[in-house]
Protein backbone atom coordinates (compact mmCIF):
# COMPACT_ATOMS: atom_id res chain seq x y z
CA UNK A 1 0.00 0.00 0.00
CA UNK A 2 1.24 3.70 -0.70
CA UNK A 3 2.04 5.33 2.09
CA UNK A 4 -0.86 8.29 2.31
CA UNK A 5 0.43 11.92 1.80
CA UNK A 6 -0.92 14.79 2.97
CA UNK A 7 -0.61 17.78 1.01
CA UNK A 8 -0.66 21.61 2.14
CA UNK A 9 -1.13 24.39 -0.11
CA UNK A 10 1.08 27.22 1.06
CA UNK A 11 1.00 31.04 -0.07
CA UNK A 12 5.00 32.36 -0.11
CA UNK A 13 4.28 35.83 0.99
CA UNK A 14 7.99 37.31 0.53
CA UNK A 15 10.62 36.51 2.61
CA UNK A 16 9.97 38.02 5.80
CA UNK A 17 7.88 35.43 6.63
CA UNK A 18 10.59 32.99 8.64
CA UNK A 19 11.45 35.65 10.85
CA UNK A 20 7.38 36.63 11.46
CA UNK A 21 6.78 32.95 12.46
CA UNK A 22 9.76 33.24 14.69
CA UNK A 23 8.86 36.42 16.45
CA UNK A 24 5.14 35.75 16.57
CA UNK A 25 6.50 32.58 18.81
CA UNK A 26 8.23 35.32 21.11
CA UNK A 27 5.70 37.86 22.02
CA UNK A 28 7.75 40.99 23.46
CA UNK A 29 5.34 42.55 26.67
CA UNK A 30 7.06 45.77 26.62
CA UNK A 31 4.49 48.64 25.35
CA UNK A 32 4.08 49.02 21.70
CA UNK A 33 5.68 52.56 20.40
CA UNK A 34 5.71 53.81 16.97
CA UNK A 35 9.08 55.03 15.60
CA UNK A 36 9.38 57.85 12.92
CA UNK A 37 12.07 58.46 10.38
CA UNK A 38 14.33 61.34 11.03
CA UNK A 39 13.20 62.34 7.82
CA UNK A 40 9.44 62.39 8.63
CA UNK A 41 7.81 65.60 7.52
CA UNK A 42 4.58 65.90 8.82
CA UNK A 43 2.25 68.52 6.52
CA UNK A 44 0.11 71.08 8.28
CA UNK A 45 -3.46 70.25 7.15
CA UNK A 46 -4.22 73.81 8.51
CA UNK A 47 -2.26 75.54 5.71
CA UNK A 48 -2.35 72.61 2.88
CA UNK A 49 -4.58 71.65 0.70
CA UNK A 50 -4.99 68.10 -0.21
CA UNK A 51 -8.16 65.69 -1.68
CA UNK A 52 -10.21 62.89 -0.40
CA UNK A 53 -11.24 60.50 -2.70
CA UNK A 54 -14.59 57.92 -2.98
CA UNK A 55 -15.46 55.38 -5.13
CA UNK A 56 -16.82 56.77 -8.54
CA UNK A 57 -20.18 55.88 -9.44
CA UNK A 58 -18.52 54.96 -12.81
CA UNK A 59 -17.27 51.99 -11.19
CA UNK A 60 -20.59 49.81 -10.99
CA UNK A 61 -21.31 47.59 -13.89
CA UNK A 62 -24.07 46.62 -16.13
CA UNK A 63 -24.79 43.17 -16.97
CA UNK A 64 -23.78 43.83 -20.57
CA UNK A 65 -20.50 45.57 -19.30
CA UNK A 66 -19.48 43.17 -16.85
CA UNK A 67 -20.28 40.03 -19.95
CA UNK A 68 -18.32 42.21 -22.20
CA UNK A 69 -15.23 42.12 -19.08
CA UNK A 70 -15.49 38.83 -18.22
CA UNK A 71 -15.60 37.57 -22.05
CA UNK A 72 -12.10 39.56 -23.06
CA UNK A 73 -10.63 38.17 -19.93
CA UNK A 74 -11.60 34.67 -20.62
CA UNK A 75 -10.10 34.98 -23.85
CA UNK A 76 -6.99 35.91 -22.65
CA UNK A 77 -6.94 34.02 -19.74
CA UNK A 78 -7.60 31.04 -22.15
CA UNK A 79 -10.39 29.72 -20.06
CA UNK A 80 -13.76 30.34 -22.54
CA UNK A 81 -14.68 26.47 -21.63
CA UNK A 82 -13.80 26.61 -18.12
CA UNK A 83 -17.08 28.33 -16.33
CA UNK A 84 -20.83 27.65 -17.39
CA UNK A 85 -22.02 31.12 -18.15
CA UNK A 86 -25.34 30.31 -19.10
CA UNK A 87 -26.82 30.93 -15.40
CA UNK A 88 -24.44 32.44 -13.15
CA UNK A 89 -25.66 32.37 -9.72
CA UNK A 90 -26.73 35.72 -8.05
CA UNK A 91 -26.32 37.51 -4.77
CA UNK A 92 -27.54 41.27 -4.33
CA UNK A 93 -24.66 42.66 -6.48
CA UNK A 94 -22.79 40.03 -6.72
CA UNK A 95 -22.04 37.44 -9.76
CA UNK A 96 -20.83 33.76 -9.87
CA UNK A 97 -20.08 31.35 -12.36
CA UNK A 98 -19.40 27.53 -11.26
CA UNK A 99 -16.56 25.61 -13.03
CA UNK A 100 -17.73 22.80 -15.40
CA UNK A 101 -15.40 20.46 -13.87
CA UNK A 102 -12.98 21.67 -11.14
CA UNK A 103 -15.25 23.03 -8.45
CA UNK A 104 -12.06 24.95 -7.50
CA UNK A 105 -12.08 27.35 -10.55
CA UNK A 106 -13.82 30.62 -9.03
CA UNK A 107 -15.02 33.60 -11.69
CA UNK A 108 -17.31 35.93 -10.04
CA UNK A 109 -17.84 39.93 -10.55
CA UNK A 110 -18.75 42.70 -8.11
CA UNK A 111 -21.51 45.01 -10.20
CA UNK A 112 -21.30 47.24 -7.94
CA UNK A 113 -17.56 48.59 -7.82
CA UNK A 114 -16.35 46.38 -10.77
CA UNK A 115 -14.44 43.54 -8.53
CA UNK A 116 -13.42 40.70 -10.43
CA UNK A 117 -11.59 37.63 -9.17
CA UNK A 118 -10.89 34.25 -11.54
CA UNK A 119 -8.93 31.05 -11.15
CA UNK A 120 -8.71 28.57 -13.57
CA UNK A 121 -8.32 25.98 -10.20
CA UNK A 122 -5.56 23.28 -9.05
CA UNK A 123 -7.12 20.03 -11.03
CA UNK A 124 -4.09 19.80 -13.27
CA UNK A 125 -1.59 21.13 -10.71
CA UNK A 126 -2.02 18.29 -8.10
CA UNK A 127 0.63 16.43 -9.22
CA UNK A 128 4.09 15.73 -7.39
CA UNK A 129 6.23 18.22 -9.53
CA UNK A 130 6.45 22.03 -9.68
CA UNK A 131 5.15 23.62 -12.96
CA UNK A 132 7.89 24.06 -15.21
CA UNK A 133 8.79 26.84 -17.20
CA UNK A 134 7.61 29.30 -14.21
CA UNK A 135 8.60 33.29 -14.86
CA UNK A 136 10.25 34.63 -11.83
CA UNK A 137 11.46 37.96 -10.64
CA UNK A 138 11.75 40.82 -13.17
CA UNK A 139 10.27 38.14 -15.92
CA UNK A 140 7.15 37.60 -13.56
CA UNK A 141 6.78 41.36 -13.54
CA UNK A 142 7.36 42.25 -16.84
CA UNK A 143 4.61 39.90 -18.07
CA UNK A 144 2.10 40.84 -15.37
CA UNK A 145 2.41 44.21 -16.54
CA UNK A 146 1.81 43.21 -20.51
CA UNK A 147 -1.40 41.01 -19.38
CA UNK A 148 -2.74 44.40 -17.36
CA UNK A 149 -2.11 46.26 -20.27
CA UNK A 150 -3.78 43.64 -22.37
CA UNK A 151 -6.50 43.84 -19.89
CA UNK A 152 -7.07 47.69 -19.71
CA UNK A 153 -6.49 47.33 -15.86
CA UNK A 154 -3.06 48.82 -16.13
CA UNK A 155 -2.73 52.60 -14.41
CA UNK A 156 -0.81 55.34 -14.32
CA UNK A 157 2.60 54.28 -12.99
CA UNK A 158 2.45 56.48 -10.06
CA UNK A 159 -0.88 55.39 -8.85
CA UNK A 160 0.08 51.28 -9.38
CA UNK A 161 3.27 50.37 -7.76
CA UNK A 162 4.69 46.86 -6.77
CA UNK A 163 4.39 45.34 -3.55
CA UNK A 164 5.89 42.35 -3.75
CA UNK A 165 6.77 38.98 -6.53
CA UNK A 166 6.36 35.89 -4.97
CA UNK A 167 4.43 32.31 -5.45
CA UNK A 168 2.08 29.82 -4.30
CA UNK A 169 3.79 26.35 -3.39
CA UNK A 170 2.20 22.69 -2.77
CA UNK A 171 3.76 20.60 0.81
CA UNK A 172 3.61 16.95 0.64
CA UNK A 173 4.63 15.12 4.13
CA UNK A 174 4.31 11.30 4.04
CA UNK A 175 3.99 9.21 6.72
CA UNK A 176 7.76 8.74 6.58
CA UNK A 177 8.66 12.17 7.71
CA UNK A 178 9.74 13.15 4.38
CA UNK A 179 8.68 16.55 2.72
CA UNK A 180 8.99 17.87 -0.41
CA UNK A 181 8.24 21.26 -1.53
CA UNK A 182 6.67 22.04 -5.35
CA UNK A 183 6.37 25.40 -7.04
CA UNK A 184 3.14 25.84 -8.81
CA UNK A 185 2.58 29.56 -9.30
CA UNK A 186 4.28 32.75 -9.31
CA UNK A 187 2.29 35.67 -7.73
CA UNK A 188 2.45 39.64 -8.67
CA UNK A 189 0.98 41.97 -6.78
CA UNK A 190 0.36 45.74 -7.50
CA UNK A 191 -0.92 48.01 -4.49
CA UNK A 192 -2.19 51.76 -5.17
CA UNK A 193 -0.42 54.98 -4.10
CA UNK A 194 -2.65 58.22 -3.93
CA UNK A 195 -0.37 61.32 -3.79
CA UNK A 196 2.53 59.25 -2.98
CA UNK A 197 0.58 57.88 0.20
CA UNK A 198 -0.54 54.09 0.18
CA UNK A 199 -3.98 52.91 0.24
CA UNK A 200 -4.95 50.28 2.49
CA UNK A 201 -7.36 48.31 2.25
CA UNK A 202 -9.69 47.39 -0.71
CA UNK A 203 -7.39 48.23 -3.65
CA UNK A 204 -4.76 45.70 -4.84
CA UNK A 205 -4.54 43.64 -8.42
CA UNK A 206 -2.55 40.02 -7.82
CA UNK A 207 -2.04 37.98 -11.03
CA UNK A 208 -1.24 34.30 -10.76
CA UNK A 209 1.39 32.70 -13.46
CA UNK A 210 1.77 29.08 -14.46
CA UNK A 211 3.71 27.74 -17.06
CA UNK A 212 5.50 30.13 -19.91
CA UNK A 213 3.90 33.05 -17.60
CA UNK A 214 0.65 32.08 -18.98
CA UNK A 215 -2.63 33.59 -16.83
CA UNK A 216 -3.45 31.17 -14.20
CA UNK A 217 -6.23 33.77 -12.20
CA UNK A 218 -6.18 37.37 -11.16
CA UNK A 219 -7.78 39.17 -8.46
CA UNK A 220 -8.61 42.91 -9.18
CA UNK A 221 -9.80 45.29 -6.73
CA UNK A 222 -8.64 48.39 -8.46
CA UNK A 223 -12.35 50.76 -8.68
CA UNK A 224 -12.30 54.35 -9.97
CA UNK A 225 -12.42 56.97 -7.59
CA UNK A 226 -13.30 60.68 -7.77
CA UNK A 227 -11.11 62.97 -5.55
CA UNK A 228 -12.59 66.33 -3.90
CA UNK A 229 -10.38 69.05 -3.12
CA UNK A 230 -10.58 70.29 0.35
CA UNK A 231 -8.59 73.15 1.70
CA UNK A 232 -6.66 73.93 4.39
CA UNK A 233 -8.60 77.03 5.81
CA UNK A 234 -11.97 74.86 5.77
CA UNK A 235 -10.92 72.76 8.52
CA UNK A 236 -12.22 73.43 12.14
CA UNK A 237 -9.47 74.00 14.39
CA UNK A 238 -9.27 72.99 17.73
CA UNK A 239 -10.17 76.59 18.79
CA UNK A 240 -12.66 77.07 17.00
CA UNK A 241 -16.20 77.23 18.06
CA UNK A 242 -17.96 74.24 17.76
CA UNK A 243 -15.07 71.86 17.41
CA UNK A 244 -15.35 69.38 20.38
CA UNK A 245 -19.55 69.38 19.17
CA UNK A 246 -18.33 67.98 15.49
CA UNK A 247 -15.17 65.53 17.23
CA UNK A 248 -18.29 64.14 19.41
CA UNK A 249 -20.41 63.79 16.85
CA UNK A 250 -18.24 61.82 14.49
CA UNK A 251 -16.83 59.78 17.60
């Protein structure tokens, strides 16, 4: 009888991720403090002016825009015979297609602020072997980039920058104590920058690669947003009147 193996799929995040599980094992109890750069320059809202920015009702979808989407990315991603599209399944906003035959593959689309997420799945992937050919580094990048532009999700390069290249890998343990470790994907993903600050928080675009760089799956959370200039002089200072009314009212 073969010995069973158990198998562990594993995201590679980058490669602070050793010394994370090692610290997180160590918790310090000494109080938390945050640290700024000597180089820190901290703007005076007071005297600046500056934008804050909301999602633009351009990002919300009709059904013939978001068929029109998810049919060029298909095409691209290779994957026309992948999803039944006949009757996707519906919640509020939401829409999702089921995989023909890997209940694994995921496609579904966010009408309301154009999310779109799609995996092709792991069915051919399971074996014991990493997928060959994989684009790494600069290679992974430089294709991501030529699929975004492909896909009309690319933007302008000081809005999109890169937060990190990395993978997702398969564990196999066997009852033997023996492990092995197989590369199946390689992972880009882009965060936003606003102004040169970062956005947290529900704006990112991770492609997945498999073999030759080919699309694998690509999450994109990446909606238009409409900025509104506020200036400095409109903001309530701390002396003025009515200020601890407005900081109770929004607390």
């Amino acid at each position: 009888m073969k010995p069973m193996k158990k198998y562990i799929l594993s995201i590679i995040v980058c490669s602070m991720v050793a010394p994370f599980l090692l610290t997180s094992c160590h918790r310090k109890t000494e109080e938390n403090k945050i640290t700024y750069s000597e180089n820190a320059v901290f703007p005076d809202y007071e005297k600046i002016n500056f934008n804050t920015y909301q999602i633009s009702p351009d990002a919300r979808l009709s059904d013939t825009t978001a068929q029109k989407t998810i049919g060029q990315l298909l095409q691209i991603i290779h994957a026309e015979k992948y999803f039944d599209m006949s009757q996707p399944d519906t919640e509020e906003f939401r829409l999702w297609y089921k995989g023909i035959k890997d209940p694994s593959a995921i496609l579904n689309v966010n009408l309301r602020n154009g999310d779109i997420t799609i995996n092709k799945g792991m069915a051919v992937y399971r074996q014991d072997s990493s997928t060959k050919a994989l684009p790494k580094g600069d290679a992974a990048l430089r294709i991501a980039k030529e699929y975004l532009q492909k896909l009309n999700f690319l933007d302008e390069e000081k809005n999109m920058v890169v937060a990190h290249v990395g993978g997702v890998n398969m564990g196999v343990h066997s009852e033997q104590g023996k492990g092995e470790v197989y590369e199946k994907f390689t992972t880009v993903r882009f965060n936003r920058m606003l102004n040169g600050i970062p956005v947290f928080g529900h704006s990112r675009i991770i492609l997945e690669l498999a073999e030759e760089g080919s699309l694998h799956g690509i999450i994109r959370q990446w909606p238009p947003l409409s900025a509104t200039p506020v200036k400095g002089e409109s903001l309530l200072s701390k002396d003025d009147a009515g200020f601890n009314e407005q900081v109770q009212h929004v607390g």
